[in-house]
C-alpha atoms as a PDB file:
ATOM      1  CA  UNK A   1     200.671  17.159 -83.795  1.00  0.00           C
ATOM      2  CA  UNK A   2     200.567  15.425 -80.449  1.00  0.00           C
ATOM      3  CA  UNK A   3     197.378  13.951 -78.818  1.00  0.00           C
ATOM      4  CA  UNK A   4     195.831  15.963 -76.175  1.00  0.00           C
ATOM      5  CA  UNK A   5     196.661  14.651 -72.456  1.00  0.00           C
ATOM      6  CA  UNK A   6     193.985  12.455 -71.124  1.00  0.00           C
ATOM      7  CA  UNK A   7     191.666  14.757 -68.486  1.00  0.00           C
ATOM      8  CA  UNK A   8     191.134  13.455 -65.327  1.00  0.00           C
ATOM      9  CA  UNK A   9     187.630  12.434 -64.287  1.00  0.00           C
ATOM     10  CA  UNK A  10     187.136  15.368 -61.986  1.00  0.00           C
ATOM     11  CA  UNK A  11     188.440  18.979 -62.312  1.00  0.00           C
ATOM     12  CA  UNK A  12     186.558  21.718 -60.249  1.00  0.00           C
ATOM     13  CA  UNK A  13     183.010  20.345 -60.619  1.00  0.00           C
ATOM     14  CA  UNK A  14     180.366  18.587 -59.177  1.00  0.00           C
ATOM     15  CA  UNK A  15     182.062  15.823 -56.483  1.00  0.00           C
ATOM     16  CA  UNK A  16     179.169  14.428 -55.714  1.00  0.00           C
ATOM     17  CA  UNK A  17     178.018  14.019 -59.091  1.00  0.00           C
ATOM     18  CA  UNK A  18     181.089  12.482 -60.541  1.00  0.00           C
ATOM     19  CA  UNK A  19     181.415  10.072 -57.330  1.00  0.00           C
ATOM     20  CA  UNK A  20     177.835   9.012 -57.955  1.00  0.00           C
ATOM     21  CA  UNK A  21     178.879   8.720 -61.845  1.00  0.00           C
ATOM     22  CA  UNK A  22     181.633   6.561 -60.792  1.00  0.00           C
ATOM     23  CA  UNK A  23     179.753   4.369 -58.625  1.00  0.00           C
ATOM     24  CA  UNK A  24     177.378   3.810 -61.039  1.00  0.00           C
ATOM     25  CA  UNK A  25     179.379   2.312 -63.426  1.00  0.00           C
ATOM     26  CA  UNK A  26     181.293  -0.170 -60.624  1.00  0.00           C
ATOM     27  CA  UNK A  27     178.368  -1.102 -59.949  1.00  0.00           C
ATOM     28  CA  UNK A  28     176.752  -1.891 -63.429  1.00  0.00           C
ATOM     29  CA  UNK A  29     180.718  -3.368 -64.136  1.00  0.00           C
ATOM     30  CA  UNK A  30     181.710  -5.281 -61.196  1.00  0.00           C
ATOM     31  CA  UNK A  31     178.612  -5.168 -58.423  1.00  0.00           C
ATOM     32  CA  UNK A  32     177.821  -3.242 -55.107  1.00  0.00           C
ATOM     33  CA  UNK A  33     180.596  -5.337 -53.191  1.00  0.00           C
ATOM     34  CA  UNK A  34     183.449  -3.447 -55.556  1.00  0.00           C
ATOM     35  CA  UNK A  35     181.756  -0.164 -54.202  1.00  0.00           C
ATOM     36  CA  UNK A  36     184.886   1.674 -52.424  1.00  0.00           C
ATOM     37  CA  UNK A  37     185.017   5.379 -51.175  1.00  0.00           C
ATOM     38  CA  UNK A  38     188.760   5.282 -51.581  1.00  0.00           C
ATOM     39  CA  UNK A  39     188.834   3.738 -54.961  1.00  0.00           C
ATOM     40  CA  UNK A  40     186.098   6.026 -55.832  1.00  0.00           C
ATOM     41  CA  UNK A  41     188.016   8.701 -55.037  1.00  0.00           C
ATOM     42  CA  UNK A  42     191.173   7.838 -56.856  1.00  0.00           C
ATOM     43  CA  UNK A  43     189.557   7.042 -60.207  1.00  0.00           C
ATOM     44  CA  UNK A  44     188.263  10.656 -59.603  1.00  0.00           C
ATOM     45  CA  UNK A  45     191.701  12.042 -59.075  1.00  0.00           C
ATOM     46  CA  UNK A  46     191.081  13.599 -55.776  1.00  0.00           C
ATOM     47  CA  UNK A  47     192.262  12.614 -52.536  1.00  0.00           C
ATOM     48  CA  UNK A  48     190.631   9.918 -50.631  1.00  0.00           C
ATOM     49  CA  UNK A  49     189.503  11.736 -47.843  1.00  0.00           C
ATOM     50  CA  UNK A  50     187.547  13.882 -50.175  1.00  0.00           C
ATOM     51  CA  UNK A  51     184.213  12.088 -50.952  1.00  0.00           C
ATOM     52  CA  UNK A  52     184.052  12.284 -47.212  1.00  0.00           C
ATOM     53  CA  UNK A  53     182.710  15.672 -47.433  1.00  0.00           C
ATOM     54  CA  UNK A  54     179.718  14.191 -49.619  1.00  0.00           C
ATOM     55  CA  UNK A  55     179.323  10.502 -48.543  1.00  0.00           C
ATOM     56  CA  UNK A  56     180.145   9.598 -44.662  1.00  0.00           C
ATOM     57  CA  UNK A  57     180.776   5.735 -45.570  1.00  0.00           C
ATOM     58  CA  UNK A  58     179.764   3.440 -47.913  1.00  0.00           C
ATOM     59  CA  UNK A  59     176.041   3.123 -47.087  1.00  0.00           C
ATOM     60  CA  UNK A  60     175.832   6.888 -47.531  1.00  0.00           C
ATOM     61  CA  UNK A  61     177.067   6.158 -51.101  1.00  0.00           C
ATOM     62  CA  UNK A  62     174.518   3.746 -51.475  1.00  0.00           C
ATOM     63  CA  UNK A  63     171.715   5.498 -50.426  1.00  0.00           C
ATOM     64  CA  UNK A  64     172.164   8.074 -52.524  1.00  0.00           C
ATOM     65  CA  UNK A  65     172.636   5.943 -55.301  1.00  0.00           C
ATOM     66  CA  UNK A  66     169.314   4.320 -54.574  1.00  0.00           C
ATOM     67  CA  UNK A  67     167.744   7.815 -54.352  1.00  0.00           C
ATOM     68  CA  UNK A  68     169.171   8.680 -57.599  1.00  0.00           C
ATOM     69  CA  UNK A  69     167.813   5.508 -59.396  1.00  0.00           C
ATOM     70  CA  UNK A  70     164.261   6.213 -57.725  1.00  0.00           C
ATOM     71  CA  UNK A  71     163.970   9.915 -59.362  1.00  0.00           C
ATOM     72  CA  UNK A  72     165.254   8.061 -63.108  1.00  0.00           C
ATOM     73  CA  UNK A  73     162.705   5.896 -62.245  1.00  0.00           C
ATOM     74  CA  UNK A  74     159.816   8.616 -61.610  1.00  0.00           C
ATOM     75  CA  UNK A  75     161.296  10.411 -64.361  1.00  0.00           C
ATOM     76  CA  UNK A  76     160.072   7.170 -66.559  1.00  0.00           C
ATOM     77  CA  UNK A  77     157.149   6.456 -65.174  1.00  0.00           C
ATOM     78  CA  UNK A  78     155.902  10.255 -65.060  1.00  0.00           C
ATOM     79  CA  UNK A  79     157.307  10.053 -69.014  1.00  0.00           C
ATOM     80  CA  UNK A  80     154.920   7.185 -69.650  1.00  0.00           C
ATOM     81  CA  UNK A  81     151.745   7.780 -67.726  1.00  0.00           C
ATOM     82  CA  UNK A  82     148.892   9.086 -69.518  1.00  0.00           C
ATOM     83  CA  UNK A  83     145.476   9.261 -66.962  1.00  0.00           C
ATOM     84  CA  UNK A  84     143.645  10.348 -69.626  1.00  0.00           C
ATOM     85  CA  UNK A  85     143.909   6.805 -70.876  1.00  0.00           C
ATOM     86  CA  UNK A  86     141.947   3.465 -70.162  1.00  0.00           C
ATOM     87  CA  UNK A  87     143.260   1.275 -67.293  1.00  0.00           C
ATOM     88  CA  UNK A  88     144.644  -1.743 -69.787  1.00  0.00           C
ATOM     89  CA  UNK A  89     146.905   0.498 -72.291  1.00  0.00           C
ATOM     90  CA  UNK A  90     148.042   3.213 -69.501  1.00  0.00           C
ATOM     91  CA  UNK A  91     148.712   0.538 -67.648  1.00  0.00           C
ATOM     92  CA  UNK A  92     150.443  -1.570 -70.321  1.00  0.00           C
ATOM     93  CA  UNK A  93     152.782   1.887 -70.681  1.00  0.00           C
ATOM     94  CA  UNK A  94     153.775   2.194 -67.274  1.00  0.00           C
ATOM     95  CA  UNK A  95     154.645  -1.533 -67.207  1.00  0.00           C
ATOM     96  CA  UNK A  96     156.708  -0.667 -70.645  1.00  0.00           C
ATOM     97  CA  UNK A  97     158.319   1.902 -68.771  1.00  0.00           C
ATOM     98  CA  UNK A  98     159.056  -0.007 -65.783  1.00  0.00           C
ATOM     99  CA  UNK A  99     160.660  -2.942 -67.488  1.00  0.00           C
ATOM    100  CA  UNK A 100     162.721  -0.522 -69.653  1.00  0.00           C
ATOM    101  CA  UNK A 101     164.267   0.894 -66.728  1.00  0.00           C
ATOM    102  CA  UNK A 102     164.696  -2.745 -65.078  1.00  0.00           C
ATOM    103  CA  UNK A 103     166.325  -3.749 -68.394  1.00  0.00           C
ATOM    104  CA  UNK A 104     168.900  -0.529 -68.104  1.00  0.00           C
ATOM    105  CA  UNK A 105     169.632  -0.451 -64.671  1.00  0.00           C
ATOM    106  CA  UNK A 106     168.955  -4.263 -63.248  1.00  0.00           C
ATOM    107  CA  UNK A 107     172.154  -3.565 -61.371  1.00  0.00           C
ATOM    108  CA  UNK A 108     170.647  -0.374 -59.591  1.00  0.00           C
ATOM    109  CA  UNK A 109     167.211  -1.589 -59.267  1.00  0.00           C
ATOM    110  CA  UNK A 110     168.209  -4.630 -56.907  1.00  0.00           C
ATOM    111  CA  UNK A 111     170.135  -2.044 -55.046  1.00  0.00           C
ATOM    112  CA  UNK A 112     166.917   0.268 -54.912  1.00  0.00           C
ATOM    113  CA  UNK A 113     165.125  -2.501 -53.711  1.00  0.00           C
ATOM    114  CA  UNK A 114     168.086  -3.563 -51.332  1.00  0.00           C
ATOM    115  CA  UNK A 115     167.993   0.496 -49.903  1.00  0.00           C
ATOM    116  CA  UNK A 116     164.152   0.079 -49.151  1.00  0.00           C
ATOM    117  CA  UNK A 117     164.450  -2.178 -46.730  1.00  0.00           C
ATOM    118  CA  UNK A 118     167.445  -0.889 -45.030  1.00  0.00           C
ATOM    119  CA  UNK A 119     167.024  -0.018 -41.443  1.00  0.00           C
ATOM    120  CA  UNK A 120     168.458   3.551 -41.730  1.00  0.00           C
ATOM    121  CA  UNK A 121     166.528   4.030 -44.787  1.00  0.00           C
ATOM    122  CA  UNK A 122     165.524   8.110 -44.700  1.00  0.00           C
ATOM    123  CA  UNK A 123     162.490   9.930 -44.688  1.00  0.00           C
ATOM    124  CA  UNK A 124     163.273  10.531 -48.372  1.00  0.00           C
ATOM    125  CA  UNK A 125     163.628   6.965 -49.378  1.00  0.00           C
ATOM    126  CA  UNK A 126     160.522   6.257 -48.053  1.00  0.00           C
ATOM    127  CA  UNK A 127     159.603   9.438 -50.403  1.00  0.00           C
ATOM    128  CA  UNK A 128     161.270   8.226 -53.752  1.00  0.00           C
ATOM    129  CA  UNK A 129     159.619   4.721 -53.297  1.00  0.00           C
ATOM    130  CA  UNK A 130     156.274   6.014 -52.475  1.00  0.00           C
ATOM    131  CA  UNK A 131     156.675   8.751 -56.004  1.00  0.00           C
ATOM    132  CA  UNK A 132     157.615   5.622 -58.006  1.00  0.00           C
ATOM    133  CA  UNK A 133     155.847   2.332 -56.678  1.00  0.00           C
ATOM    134  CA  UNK A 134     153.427   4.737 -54.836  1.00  0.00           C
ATOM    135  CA  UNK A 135     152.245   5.831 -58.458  1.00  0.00           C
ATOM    136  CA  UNK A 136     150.993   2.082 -59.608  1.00  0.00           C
ATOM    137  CA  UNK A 137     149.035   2.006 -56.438  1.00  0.00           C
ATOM    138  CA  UNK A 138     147.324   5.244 -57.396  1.00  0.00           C
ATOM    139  CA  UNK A 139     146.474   3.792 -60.619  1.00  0.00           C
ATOM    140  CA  UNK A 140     144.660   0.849 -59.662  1.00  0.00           C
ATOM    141  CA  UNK A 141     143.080   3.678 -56.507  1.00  0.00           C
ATOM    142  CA  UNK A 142     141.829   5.920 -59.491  1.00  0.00           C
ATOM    143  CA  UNK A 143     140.925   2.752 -61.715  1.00  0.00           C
ATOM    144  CA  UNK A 144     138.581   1.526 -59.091  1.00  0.00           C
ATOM    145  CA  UNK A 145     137.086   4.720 -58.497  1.00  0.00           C
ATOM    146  CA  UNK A 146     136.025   4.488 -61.908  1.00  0.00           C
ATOM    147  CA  UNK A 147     134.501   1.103 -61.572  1.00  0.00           C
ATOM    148  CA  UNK A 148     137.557  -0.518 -63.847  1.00  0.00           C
ATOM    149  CA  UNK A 149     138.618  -2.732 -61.553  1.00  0.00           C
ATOM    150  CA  UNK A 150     137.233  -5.080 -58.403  1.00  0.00           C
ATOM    151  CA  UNK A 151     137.285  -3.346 -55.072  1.00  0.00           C
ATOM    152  CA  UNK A 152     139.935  -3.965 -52.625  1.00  0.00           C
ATOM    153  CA  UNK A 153     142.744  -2.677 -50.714  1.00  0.00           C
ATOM    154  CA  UNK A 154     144.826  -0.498 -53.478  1.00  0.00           C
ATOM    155  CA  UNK A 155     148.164  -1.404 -51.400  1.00  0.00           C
ATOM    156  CA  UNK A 156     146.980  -5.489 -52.139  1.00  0.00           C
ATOM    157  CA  UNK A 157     145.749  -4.997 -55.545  1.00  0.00           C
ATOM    158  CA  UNK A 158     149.062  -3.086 -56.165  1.00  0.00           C
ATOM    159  CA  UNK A 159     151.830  -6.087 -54.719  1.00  0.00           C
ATOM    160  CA  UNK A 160     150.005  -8.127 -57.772  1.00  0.00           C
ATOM    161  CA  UNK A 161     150.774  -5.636 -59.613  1.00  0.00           C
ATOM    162  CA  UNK A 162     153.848  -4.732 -58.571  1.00  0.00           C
ATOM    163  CA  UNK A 163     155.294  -8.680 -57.838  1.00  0.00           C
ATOM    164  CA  UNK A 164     154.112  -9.159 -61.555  1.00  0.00           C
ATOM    165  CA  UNK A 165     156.586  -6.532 -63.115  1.00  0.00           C
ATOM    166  CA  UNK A 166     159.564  -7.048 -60.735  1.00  0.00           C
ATOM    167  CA  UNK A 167     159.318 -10.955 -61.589  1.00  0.00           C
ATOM    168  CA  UNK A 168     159.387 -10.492 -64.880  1.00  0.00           C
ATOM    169  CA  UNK A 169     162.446  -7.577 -64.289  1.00  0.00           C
ATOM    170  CA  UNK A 170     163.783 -10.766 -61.831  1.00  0.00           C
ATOM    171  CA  UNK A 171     163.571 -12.701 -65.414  1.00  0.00           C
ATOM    172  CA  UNK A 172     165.290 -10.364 -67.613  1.00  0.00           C
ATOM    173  CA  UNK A 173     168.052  -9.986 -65.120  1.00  0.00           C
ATOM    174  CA  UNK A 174     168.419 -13.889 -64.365  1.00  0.00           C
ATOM    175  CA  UNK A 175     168.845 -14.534 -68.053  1.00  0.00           C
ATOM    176  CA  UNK A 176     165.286 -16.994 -68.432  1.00  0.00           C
ATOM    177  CA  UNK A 177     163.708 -14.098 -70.508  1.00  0.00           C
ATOM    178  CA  UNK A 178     165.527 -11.733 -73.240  1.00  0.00           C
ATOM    179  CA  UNK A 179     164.382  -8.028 -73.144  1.00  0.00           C
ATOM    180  CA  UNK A 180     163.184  -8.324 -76.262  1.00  0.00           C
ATOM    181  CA  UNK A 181     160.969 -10.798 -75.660  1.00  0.00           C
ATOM    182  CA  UNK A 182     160.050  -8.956 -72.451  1.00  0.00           C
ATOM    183  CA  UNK A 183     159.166  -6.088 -73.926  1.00  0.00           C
ATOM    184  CA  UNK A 184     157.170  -7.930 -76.765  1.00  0.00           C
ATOM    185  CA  UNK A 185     155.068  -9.347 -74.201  1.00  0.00           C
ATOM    186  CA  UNK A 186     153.896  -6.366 -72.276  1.00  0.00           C
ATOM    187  CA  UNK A 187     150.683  -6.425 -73.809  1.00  0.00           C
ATOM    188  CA  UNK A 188     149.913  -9.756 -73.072  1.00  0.00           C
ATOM    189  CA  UNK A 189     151.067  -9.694 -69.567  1.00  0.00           C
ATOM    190  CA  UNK A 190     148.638  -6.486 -68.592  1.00  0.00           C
ATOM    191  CA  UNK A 191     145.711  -7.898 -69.855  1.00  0.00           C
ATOM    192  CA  UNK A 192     146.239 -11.069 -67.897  1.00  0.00           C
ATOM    193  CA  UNK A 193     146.940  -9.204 -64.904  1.00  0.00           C
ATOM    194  CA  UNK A 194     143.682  -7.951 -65.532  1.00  0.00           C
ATOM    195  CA  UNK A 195     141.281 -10.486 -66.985  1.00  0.00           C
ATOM    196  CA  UNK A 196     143.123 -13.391 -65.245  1.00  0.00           C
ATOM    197  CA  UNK A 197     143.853 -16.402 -66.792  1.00  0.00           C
ATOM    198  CA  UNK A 198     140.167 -18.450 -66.656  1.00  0.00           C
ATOM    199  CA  UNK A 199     138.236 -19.030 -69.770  1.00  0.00           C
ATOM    200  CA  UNK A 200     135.775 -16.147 -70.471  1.00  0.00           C
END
């Protein structure tokens, strides 16, 4: 009996989501600058004016990207958040949950990061970062309400916070710290986030 023909990528379903697909995976293989519309669109076995009807250029590609990687990342942080919890361990689970995701997608988190800061960034970037980083300044906002914390600006207390896990993400990704030993440190690196590093 013969073997059954190789399928093509893309028959008569979701375009967008198989480009996106696609993209992903040049990206996590080969970087952003390997990103192409056309090659995009022949790997997907469709012509190459085709992703046009989805993605105007390149940076439309990106963006969406971006946006996709930003609702994952909700998706884990929403996963891992318990309020019901005291500040240290829900806090330690949302950093678990943020360097998980940093370990998976290093790739697509620099390009997240890349996309917020881009000039023609959208009203719904600006919505995707503020569901995902937004969500470890409400933390530390509900943490001080209930006296766990010192007083301050939640946006300041949260770029400790947040420059904290993306360093260590920076780490992992740079090769100076395995994810294993990343991971196994979580703990360690909450509580001195919040106790600080002087003798008590």
């Amino acid at each position: 009996m013969s073997p059954m023909p190789e399928s093509r990528p893309y028959h008569h379903g979701d375009l967008r989501a198989t480009l996106l697909a696609a993209a992903e995976h040049a990206l996590r293989e080969r970087g952003v600058g390997s990103l192409s519309l056309r090659e995009l669109a022949r790997e997907a076995g469709v012509s190459h004016a085709a992703p046009g009807r989805h993605f105007k250029d390149k940076q439309a590609l990106l963006n969406a990207l971006a946006l996709a990687g930003y609702d994952r990342l909700g998706q884990a942080l929403d996963a891992a958040d318990d309020p019901a919890l005291p500040l240290e361990p829900r806090l330690t689970a949302l950093a678990r949950a943020y360097l998980g995701f940093a370990i998976d997608n290093a790739e697509l988190l620099e390009l997240m990061y890349a996309r917020k800061h881009d000039p023609d960034a959208s009203e719904q970037m600006a919505a995707a970062v503020e569901r995902t980083v937004g969500k470890l300044a409400r933390v530390v906002a509900d943490a001080q309400q209930r006296g766990e914390i010192i007083a301050g600006a939640p946006e300041e207390l949260n770029l400790i916070t947040g420059a904290t896990l993306h360093g260590m993400a920076a780490f992992i990704a740079g090769g100076m710290l395995t994810p294993e030993a990343a991971l196994a440190g979580v703990e360690t690196l909450v509580h001195h986030l919040l106790h600080g590093l002087k003798p008590r």
